[in-house]
C-alpha atoms as a PDB file:
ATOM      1  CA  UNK A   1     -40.363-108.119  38.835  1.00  0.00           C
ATOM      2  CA  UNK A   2     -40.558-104.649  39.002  1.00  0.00           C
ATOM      3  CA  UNK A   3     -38.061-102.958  41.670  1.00  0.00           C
ATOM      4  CA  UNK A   4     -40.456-100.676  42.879  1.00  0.00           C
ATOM      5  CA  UNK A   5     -43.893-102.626  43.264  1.00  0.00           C
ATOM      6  CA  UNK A   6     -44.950-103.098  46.708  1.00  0.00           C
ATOM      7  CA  UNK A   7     -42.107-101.137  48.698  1.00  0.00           C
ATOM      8  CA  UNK A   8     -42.291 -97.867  48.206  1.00  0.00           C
ATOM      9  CA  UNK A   9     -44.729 -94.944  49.823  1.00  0.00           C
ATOM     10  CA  UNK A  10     -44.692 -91.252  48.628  1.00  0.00           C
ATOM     11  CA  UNK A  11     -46.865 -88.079  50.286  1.00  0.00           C
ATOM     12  CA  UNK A  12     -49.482 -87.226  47.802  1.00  0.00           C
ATOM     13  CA  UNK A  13     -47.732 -83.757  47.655  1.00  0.00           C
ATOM     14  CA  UNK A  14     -44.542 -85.609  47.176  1.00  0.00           C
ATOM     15  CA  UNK A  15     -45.897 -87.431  44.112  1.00  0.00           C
ATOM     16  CA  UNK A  16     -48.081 -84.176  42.444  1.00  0.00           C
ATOM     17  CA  UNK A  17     -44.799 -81.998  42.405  1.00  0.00           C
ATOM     18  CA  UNK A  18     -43.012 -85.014  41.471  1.00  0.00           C
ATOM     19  CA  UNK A  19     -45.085 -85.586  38.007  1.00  0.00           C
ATOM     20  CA  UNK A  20     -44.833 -81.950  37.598  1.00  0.00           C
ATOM     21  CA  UNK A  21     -40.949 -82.581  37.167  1.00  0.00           C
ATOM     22  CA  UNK A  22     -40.540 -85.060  35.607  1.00  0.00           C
ATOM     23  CA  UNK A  23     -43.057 -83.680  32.511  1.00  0.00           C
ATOM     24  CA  UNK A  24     -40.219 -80.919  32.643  1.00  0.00           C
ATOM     25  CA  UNK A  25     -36.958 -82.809  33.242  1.00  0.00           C
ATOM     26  CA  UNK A  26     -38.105 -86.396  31.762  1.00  0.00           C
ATOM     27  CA  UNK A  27     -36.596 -90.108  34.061  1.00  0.00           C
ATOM     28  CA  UNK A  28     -37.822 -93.200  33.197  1.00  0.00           C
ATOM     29  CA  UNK A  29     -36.649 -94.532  36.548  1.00  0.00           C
ATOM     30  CA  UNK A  30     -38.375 -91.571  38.857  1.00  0.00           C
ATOM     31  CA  UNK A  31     -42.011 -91.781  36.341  1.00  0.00           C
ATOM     32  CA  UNK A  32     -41.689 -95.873  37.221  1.00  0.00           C
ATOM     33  CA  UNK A  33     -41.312 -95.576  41.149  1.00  0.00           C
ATOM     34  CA  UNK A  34     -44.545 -92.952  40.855  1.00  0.00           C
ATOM     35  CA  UNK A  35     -46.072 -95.389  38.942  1.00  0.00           C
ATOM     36  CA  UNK A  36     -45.907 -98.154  41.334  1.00  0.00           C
ATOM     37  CA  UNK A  37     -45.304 -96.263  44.668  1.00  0.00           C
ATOM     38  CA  UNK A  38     -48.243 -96.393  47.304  1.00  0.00           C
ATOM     39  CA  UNK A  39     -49.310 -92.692  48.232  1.00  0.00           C
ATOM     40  CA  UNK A  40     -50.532 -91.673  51.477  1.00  0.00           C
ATOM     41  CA  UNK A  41     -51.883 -87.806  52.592  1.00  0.00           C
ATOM     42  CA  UNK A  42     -48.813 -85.857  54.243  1.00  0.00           C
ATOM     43  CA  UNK A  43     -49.933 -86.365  58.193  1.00  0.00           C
ATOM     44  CA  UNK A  44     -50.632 -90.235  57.286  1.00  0.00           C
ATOM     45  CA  UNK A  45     -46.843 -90.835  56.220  1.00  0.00           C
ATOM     46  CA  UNK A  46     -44.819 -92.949  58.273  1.00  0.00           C
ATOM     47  CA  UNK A  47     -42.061 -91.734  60.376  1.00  0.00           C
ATOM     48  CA  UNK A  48     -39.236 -93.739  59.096  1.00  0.00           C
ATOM     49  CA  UNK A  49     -40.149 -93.079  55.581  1.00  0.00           C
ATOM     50  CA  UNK A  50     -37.826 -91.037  53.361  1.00  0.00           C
ATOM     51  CA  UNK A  51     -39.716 -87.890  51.407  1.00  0.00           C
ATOM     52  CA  UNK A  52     -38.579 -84.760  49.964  1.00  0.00           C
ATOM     53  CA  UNK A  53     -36.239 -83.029  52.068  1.00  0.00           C
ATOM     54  CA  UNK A  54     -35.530 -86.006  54.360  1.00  0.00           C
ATOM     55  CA  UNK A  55     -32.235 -86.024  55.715  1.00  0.00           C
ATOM     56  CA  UNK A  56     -30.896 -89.362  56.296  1.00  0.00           C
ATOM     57  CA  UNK A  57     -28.073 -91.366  56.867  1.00  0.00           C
ATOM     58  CA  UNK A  58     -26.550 -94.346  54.591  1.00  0.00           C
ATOM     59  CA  UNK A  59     -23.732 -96.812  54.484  1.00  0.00           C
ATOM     60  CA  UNK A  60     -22.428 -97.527  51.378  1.00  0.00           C
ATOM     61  CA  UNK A  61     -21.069-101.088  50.097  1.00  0.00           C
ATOM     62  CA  UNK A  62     -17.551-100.851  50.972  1.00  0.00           C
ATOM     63  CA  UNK A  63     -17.517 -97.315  51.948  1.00  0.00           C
ATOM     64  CA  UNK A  64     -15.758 -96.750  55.705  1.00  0.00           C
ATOM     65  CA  UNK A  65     -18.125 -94.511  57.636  1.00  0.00           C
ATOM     66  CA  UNK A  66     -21.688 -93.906  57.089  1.00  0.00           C
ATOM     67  CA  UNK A  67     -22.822 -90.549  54.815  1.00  0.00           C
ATOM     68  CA  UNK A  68     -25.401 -88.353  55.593  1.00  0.00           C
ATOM     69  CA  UNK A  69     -27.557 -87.111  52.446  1.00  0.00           C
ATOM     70  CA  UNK A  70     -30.602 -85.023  52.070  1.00  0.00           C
ATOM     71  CA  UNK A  71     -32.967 -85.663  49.475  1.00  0.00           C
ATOM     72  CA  UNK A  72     -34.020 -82.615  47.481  1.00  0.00           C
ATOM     73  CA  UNK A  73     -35.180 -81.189  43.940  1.00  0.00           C
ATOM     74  CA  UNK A  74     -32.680 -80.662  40.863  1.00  0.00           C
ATOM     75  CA  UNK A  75     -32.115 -76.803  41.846  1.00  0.00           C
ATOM     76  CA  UNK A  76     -31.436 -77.605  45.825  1.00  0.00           C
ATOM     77  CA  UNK A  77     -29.277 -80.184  44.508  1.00  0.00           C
ATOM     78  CA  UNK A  78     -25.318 -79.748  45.780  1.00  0.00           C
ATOM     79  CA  UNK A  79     -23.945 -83.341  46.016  1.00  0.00           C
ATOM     80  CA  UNK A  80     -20.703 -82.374  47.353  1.00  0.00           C
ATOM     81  CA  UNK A  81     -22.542 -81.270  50.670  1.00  0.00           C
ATOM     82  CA  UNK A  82     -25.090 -84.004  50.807  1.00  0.00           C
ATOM     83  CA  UNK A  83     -27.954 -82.520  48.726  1.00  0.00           C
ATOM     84  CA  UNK A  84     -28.676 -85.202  46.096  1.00  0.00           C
ATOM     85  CA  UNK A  85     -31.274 -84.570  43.226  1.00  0.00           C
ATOM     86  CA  UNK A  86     -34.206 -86.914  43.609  1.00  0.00           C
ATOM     87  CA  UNK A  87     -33.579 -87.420  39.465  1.00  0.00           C
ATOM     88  CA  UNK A  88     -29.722 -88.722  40.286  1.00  0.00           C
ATOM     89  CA  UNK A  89     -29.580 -92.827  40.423  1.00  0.00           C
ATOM     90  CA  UNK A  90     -28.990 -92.401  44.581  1.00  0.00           C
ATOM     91  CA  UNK A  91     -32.002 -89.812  44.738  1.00  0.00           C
ATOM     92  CA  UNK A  92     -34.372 -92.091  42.894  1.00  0.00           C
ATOM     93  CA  UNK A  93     -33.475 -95.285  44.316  1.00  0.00           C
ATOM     94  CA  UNK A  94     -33.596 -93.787  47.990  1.00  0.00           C
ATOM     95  CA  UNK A  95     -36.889 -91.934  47.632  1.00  0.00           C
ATOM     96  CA  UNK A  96     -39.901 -93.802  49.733  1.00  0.00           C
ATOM     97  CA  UNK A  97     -37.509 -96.457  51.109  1.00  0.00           C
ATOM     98  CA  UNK A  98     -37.835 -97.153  54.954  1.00  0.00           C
ATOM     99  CA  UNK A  99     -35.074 -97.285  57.540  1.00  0.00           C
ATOM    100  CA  UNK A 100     -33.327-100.308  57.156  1.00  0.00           C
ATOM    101  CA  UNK A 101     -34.169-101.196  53.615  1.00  0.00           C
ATOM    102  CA  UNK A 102     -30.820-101.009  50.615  1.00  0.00           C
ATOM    103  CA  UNK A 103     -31.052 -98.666  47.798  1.00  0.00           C
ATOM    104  CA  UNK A 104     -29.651-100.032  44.872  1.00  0.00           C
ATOM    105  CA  UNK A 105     -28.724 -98.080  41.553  1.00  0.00           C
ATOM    106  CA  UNK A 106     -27.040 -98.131  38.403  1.00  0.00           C
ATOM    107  CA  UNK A 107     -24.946 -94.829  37.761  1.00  0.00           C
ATOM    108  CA  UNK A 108     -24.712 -93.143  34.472  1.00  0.00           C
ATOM    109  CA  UNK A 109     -21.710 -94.962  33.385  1.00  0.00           C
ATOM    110  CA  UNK A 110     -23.077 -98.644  34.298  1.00  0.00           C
ATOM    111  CA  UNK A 111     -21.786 -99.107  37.867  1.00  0.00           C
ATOM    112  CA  UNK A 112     -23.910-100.651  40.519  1.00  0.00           C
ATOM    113  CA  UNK A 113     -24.113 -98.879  44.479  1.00  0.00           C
ATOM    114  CA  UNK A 114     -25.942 -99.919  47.163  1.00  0.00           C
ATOM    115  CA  UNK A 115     -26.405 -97.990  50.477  1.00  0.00           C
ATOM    116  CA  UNK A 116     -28.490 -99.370  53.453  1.00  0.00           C
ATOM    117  CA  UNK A 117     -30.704 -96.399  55.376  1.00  0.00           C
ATOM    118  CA  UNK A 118     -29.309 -96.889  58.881  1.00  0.00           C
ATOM    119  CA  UNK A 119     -31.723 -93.709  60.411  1.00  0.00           C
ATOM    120  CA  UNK A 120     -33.482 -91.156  59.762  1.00  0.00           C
ATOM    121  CA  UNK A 121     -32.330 -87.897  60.808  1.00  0.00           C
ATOM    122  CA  UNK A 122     -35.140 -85.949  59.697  1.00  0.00           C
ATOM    123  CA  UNK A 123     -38.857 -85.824  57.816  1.00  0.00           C
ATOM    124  CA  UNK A 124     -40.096 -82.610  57.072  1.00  0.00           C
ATOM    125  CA  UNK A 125     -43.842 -84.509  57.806  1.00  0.00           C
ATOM    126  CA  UNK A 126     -42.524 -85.698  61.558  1.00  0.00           C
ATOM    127  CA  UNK A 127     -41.823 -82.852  62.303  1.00  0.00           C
ATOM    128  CA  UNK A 128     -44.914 -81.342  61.160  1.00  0.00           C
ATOM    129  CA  UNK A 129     -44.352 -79.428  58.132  1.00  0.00           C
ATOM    130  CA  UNK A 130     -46.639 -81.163  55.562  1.00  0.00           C
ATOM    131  CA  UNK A 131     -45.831 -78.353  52.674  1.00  0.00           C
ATOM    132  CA  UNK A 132     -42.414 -78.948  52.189  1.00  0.00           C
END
């Protein structure tokens, strides 16, 4: 079964600019989750839905204290402060999820994570900004 089918829900803005990077910067996993991710106009989205630029908060499997991340393109990346490319394992698999749902991942050298969204801190679209 596919991981993404039926789960996952992307702004139609989200998903154009999305296509437009990965014809550039090619990722089988990111081109299968637009593949199979509902779409929705911006104002339509959710609230607990995580987009572009959402800023959320995770707990890892086995990690101590919650992380807060923010989900962003390739050149906003700058994992060491919590800006994680949408194209990294963690940026793909949390992209669409809802609060409460687990991402799960496989990094580049095999290893499998897990984080659980425990809240969402922010959504460009909640708060209004549907260009984002």
């Amino acid at each position: 079964m596919n991981p993404f089918h039926g789960g996952r829900t992307l702004t139609r803005l989200d998903a154009v600019r999305l296509h437009k990077l990965v014809d550039r910067m090619p990722s089988d996993t990111l081109d299968e989750l637009l593949a199979w991710a509902d779409t929705v106009d911006s104002p339509e989205v959710p609230s607990d839905v995580l987009t572009m630029y959402s800023q959320v908060e995770v707990q890892e499997a086995g990690a101590d204290r919650p992380r807060r991340l923010t989900l962003c393109y390739p050149d906003d990346a700058e994992p060491a402060e919590g800006f994680i490319s949408v194209l990294s394992p963690v940026g793909a698999a949390l992209l669409g999820l809802r609060v409460g749902d687990t991402a799960r991942w496989t990094g580049p050298g095999g290893q499998r994570g897990s984080a659980r969204v425990l809240s969402l801190l922010f959504q460009p679209e909640a708060s209004g900004d549907f260009t984002t």
